[in-house]
N, C-alpha and C. Protein backbone atom coordinates (compact mmCIF):
# COMPACT_ATOMS: atom_id res chain seq x y z
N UNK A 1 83.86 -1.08 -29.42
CA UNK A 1 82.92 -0.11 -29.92
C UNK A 1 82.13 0.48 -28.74
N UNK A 2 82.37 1.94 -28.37
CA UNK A 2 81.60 2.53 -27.54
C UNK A 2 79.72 2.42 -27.65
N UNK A 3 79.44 1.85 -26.21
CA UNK A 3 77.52 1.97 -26.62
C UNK A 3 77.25 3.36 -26.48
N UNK A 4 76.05 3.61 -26.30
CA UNK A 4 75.08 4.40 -26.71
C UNK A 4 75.46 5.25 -25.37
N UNK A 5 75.72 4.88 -24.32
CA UNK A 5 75.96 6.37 -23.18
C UNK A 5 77.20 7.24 -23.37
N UNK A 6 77.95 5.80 -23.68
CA UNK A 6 79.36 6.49 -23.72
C UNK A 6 79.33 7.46 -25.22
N UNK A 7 78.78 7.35 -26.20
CA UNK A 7 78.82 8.11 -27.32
C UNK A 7 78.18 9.71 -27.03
N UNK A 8 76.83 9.44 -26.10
CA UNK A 8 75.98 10.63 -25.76
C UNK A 8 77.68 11.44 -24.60
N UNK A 9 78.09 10.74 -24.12
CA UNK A 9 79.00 11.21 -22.94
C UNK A 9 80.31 12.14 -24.26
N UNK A 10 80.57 11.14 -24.42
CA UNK A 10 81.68 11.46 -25.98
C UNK A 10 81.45 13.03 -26.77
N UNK A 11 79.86 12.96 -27.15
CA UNK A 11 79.52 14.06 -27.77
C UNK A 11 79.16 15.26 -26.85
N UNK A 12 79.35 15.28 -25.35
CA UNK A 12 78.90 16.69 -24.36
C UNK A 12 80.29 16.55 -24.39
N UNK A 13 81.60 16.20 -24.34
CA UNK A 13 82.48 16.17 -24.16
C UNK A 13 83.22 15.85 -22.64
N UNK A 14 83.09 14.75 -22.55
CA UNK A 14 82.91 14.67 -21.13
C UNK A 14 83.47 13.24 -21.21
N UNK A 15 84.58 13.34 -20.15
CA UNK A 15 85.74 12.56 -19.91
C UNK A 15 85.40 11.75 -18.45
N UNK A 16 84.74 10.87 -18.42
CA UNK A 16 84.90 10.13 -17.28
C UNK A 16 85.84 9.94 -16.28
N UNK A 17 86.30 10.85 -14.57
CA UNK A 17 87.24 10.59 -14.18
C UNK A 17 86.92 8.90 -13.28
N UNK A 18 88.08 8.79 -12.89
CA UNK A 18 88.09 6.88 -11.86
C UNK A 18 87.10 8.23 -10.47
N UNK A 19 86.32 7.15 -10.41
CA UNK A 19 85.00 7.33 -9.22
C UNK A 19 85.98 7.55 -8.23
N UNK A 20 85.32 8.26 -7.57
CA UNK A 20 85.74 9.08 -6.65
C UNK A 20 85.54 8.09 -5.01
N UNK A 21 86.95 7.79 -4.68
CA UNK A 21 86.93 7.26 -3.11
C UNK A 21 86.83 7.65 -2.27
N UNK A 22 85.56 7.06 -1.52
CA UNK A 22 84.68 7.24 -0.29
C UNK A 22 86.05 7.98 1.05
N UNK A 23 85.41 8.84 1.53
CA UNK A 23 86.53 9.82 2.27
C UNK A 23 85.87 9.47 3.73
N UNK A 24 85.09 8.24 4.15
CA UNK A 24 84.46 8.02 5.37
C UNK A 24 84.18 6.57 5.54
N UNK A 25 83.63 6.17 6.37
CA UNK A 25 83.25 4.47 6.67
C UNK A 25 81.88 4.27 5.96
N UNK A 26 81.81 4.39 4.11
CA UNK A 26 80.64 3.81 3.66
C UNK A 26 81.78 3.42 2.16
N UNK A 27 80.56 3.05 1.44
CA UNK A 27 81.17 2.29 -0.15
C UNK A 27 80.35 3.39 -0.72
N UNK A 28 80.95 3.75 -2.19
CA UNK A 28 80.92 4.42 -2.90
C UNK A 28 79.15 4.28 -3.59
N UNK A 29 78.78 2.88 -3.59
CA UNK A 29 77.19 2.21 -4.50
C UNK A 29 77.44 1.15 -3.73
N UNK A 30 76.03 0.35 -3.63
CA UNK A 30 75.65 -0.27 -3.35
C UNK A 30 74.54 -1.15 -4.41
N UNK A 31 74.48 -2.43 -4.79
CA UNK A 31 73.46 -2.61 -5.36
C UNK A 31 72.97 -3.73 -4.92
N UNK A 32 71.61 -3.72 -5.04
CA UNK A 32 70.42 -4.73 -4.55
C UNK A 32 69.59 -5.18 -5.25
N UNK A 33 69.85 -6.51 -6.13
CA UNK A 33 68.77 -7.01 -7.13
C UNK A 33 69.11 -5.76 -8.33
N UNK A 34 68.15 -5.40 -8.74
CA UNK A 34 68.66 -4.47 -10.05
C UNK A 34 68.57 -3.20 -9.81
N UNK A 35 68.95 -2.90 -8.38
CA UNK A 35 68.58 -1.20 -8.11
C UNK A 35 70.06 -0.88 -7.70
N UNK A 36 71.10 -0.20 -8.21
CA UNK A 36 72.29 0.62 -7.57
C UNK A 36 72.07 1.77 -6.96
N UNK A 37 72.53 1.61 -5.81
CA UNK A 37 72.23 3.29 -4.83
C UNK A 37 73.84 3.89 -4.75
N UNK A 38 74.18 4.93 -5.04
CA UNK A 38 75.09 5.28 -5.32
C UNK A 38 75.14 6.64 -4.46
N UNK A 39 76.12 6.63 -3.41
CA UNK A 39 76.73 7.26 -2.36
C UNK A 39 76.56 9.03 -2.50
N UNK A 40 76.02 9.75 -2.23
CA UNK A 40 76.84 11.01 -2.48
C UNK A 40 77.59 11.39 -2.70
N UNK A 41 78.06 12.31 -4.19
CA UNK A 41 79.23 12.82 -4.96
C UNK A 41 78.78 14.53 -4.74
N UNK A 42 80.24 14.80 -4.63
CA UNK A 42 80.46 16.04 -4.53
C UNK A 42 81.10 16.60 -5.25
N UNK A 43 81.16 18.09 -5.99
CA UNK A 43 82.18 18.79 -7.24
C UNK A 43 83.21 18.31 -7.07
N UNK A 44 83.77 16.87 -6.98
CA UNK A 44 85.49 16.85 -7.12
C UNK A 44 86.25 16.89 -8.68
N UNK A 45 86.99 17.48 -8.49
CA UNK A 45 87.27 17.47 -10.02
C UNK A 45 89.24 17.71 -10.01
N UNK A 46 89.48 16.58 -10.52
CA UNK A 46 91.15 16.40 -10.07
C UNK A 46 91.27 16.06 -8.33
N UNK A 47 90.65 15.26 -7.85
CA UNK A 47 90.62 15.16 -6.18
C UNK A 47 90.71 16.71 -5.67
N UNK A 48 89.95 17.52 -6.22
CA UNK A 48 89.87 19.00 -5.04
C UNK A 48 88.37 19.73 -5.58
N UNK A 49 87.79 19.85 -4.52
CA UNK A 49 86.50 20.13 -5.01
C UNK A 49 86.55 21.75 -5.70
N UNK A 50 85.62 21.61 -7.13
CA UNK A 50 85.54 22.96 -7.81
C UNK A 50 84.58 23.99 -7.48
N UNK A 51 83.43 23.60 -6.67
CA UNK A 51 82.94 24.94 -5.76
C UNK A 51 82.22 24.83 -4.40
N UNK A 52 83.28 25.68 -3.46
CA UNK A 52 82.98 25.31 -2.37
C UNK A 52 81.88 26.53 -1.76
N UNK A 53 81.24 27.19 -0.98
CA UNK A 53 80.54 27.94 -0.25
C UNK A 53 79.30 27.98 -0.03
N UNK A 54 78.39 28.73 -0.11
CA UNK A 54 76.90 28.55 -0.17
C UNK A 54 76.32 29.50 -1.03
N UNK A 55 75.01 29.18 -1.92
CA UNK A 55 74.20 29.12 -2.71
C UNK A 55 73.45 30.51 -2.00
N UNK A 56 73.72 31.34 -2.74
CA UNK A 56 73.17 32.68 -2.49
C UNK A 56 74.09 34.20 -1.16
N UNK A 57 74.82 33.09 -1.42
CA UNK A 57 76.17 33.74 -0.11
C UNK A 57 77.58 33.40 -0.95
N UNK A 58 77.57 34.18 -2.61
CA UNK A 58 78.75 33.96 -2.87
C UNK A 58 79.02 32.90 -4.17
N UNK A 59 77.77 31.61 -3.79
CA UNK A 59 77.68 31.14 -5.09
C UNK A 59 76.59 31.22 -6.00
N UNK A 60 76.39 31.71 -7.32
CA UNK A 60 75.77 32.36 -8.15
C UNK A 60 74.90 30.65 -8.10
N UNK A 61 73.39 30.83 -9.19
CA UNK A 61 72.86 29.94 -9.29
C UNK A 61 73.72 28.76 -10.46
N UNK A 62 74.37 29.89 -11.44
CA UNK A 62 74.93 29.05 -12.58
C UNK A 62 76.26 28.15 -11.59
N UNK A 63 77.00 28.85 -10.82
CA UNK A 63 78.07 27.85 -10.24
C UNK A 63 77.48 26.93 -9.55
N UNK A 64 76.14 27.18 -8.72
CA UNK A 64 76.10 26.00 -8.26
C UNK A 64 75.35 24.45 -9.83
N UNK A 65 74.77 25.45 -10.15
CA UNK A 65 74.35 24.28 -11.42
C UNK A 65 75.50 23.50 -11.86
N UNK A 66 76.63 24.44 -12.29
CA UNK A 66 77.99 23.64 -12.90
C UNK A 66 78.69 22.69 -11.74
N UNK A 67 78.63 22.76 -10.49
CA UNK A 67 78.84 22.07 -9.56
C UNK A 67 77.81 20.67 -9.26
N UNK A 68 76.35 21.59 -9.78
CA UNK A 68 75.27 19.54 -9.92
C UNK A 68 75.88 18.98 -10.85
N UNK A 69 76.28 19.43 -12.34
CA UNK A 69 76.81 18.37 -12.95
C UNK A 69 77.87 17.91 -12.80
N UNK A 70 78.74 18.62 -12.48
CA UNK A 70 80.05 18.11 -11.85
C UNK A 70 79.96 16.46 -11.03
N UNK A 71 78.67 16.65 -10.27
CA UNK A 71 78.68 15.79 -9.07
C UNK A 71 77.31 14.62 -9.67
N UNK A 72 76.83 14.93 -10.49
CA UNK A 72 76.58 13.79 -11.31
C UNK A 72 77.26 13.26 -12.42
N UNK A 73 78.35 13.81 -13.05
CA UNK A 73 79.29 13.52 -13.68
C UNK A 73 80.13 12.50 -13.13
N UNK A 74 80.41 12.24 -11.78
CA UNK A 74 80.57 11.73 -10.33
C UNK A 74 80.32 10.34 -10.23
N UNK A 75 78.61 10.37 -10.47
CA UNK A 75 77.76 9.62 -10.12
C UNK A 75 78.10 8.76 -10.82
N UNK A 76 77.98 9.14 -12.34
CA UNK A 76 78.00 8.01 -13.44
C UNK A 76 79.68 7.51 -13.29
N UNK A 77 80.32 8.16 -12.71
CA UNK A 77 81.65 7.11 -12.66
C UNK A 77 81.34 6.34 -11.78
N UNK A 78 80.76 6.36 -10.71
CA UNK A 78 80.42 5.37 -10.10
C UNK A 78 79.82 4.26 -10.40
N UNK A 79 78.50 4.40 -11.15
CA UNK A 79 77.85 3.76 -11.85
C UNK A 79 79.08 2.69 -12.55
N UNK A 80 79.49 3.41 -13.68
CA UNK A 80 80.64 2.40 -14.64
C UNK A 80 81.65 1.99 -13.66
N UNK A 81 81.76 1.94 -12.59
CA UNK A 81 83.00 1.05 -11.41
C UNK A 81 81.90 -0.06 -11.56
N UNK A 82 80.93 0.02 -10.76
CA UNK A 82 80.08 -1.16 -10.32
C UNK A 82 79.38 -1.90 -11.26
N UNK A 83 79.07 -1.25 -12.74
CA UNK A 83 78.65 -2.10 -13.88
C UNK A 83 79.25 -2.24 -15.12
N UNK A 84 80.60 -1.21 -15.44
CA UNK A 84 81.04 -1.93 -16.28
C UNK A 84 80.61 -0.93 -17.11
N UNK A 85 79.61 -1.49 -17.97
CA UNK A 85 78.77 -1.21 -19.32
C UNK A 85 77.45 -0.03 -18.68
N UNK A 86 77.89 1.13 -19.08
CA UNK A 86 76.47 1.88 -18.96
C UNK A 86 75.08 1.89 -19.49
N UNK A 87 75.57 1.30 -20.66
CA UNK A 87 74.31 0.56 -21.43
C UNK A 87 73.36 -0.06 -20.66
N UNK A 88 73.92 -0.67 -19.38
CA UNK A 88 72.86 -1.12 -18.43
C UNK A 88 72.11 -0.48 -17.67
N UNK A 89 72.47 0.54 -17.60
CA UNK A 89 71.27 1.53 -16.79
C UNK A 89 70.08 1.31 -17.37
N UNK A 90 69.26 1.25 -17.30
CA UNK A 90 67.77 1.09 -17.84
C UNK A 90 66.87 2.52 -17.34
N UNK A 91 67.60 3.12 -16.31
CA UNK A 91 66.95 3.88 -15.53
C UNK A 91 67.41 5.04 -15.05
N UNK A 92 67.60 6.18 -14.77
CA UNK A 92 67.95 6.89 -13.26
C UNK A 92 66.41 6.48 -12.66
N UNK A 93 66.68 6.39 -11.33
CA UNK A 93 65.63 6.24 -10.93
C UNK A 93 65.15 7.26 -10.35
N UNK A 94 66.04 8.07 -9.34
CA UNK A 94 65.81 9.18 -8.57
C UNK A 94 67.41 9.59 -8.02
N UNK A 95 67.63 10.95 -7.83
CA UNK A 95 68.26 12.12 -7.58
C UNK A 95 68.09 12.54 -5.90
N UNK A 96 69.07 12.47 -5.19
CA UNK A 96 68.95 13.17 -4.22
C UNK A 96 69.64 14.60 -4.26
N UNK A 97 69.12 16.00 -4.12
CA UNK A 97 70.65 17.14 -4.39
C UNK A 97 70.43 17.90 -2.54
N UNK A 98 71.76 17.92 -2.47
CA UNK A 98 71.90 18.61 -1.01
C UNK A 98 72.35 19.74 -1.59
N UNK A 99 71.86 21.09 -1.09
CA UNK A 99 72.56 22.47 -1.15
C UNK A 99 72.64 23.02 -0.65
N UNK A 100 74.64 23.68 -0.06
CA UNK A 100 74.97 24.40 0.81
C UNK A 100 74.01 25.89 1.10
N UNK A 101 73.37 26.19 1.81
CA UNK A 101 72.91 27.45 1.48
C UNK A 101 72.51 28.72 2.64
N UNK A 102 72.00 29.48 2.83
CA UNK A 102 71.61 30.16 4.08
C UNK A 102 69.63 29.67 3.94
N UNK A 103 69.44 30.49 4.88
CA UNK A 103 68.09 29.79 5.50
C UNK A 103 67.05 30.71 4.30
N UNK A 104 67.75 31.47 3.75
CA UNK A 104 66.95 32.70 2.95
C UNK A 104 67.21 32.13 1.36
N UNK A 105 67.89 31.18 1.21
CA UNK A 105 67.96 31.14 -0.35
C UNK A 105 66.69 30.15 -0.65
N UNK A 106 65.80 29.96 -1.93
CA UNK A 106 64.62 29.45 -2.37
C UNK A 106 64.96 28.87 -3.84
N UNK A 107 66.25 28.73 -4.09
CA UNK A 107 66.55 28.53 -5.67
C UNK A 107 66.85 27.14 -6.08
N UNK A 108 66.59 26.35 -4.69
CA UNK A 108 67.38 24.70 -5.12
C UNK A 108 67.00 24.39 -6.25
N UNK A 109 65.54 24.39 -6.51
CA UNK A 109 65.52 23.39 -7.38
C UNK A 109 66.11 23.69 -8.98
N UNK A 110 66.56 25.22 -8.87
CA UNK A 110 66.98 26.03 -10.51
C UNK A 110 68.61 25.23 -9.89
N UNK A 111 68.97 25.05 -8.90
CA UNK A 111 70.63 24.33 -8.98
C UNK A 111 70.85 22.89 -9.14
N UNK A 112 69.44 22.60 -8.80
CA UNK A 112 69.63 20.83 -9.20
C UNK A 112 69.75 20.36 -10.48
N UNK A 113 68.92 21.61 -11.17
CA UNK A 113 68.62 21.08 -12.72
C UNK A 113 69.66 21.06 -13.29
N UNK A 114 70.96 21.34 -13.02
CA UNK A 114 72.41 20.84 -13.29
C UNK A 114 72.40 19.37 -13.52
N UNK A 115 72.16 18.59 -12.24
CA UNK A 115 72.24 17.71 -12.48
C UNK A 115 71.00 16.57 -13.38
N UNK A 116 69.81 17.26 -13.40
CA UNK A 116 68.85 16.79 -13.56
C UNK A 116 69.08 16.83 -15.43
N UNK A 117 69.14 17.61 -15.82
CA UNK A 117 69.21 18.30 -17.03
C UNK A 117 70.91 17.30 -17.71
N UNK A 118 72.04 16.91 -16.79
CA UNK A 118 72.75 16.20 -17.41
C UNK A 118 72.31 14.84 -17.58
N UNK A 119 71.27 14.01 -16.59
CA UNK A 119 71.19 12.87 -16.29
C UNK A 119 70.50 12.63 -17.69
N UNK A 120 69.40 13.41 -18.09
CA UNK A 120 69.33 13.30 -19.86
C UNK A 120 69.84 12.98 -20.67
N UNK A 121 70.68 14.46 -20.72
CA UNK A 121 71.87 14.11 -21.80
C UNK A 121 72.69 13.40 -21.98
N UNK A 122 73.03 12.51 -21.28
CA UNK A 122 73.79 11.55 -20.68
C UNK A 122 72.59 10.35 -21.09
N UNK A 123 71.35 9.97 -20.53
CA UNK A 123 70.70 8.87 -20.39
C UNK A 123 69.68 9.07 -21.72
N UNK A 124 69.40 9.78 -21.93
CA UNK A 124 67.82 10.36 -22.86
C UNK A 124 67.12 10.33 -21.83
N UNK A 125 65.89 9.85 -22.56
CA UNK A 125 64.84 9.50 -21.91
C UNK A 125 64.73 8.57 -20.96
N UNK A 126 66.09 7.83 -20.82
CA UNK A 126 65.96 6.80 -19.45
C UNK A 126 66.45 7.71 -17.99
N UNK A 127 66.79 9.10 -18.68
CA UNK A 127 67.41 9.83 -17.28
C UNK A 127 66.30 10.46 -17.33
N UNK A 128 65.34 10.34 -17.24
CA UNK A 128 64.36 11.28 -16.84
C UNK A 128 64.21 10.30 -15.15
N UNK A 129 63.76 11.40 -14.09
CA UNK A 129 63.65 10.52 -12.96
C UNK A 129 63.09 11.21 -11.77
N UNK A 130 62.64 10.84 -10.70
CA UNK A 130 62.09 11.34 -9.31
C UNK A 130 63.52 12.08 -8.64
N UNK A 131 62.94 13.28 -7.78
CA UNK A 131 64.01 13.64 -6.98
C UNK A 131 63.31 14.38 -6.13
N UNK A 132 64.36 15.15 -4.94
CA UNK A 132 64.20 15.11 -3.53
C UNK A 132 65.30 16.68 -3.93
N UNK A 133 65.03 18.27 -3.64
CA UNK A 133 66.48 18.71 -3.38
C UNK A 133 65.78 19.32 -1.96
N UNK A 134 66.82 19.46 -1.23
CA UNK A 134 66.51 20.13 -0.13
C UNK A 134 67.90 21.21 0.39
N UNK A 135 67.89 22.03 1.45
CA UNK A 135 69.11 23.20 1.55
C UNK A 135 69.53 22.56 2.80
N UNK A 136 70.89 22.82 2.86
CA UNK A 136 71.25 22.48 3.87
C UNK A 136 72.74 23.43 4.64
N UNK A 137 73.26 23.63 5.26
CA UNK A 137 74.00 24.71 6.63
C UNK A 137 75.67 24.27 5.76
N UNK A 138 75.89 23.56 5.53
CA UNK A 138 76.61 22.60 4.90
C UNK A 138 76.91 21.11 4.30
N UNK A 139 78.01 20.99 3.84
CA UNK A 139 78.48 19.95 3.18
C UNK A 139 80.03 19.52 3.66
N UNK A 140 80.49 18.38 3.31
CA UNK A 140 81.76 17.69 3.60
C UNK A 140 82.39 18.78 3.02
N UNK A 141 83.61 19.08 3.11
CA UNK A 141 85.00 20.09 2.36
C UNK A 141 84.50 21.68 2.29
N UNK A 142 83.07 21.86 2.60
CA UNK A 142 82.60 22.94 2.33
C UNK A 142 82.23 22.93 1.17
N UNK A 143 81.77 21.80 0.23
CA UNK A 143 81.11 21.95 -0.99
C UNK A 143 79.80 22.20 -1.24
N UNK A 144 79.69 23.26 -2.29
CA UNK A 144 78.38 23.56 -2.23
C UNK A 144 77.32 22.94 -2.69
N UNK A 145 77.35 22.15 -3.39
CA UNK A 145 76.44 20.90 -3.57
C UNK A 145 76.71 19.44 -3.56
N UNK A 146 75.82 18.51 -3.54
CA UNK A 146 76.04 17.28 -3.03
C UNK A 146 75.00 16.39 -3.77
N UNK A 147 75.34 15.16 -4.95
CA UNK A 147 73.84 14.15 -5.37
C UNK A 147 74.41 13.34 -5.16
N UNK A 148 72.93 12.22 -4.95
CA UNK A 148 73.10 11.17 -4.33
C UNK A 148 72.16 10.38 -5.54
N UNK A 149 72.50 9.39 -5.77
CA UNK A 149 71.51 8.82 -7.22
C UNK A 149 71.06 7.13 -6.93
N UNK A 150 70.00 6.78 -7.67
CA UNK A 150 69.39 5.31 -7.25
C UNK A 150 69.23 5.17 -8.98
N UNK A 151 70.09 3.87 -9.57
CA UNK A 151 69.77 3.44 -10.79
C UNK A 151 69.23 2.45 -10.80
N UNK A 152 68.35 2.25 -12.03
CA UNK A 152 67.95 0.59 -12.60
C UNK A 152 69.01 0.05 -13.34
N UNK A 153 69.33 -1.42 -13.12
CA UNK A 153 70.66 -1.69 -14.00
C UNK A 153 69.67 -3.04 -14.47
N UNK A 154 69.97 -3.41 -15.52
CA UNK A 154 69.22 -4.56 -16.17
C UNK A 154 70.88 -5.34 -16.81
């Protein structure tokens, strides 16, 4: 019997792919006592990332949004490698979002809420959480966005 994330996951329609393997010398999460820190995910979707360029040079605000959830979509596979049962999250704790962008774009935080806005729907009220977005020249593959996530697992 599916719990309570996987049903919220079930009903956005949203298919869990196998977590995505680390393409460098780190691990995908890490966890410490009851906190999982979970690696930076990027739009991969079928192993090839779905939007690559920069945020106001080409990528609209909505692609990059569909690209945060993409890459928290990401996250939570990661999450279910290292715990199994999502039911254990107790928490998001906090959100890191990197975005490809030029020095002139000001819109991060309308592209994070991709991901911010799934971690909800996905968690309820336990995805509500702290975050950090900041712009950045690039990303690995040329992807245009990048989260990095810290859960409570009980």
């Amino acid at each position: 019997m599916p719990g309570t994330v996987d049903a919220n996951l079930a009903k956005l329609g949203i298919t869990l792919p196998q977590a995505p393997a680390p393409v460098a010398n780190y691990i995908g999460f890490n966890q410490v006592g009851n906190l999982l820190v979970v690696s930076g995910q990027i739009p991969l979707v079928d192993g090839k990332i779905s939007t690559t360029g920069k945020l106001g040079a080409g990528v609209s605000i909505e692609e990059g949004q569909a690209a945060a959830r993409t890459c928290f979509i990401n996250l939570v596979a990661q999450v279910k490698a290292a715990v199994g049962d999502l039911d254990r999250v107790k928490r998001v704790v906090r959100l890191g979002g990197f975005i490809a962008c030029g020095p002139d774009f000001t819109q991060h935080a309308l592209v994070m809420n991709g991901a911010s806005d799934m971690a909800v729907a996905v968690f309820g009220e336990a995805g509500r959480h702290a975050r950090s977005t900041i712009g950045v020249p690039s990303l690995p593959g040329d992807a245009a966005v990048e989260v990095e996530g810290m859960f409570e697992i009980g």
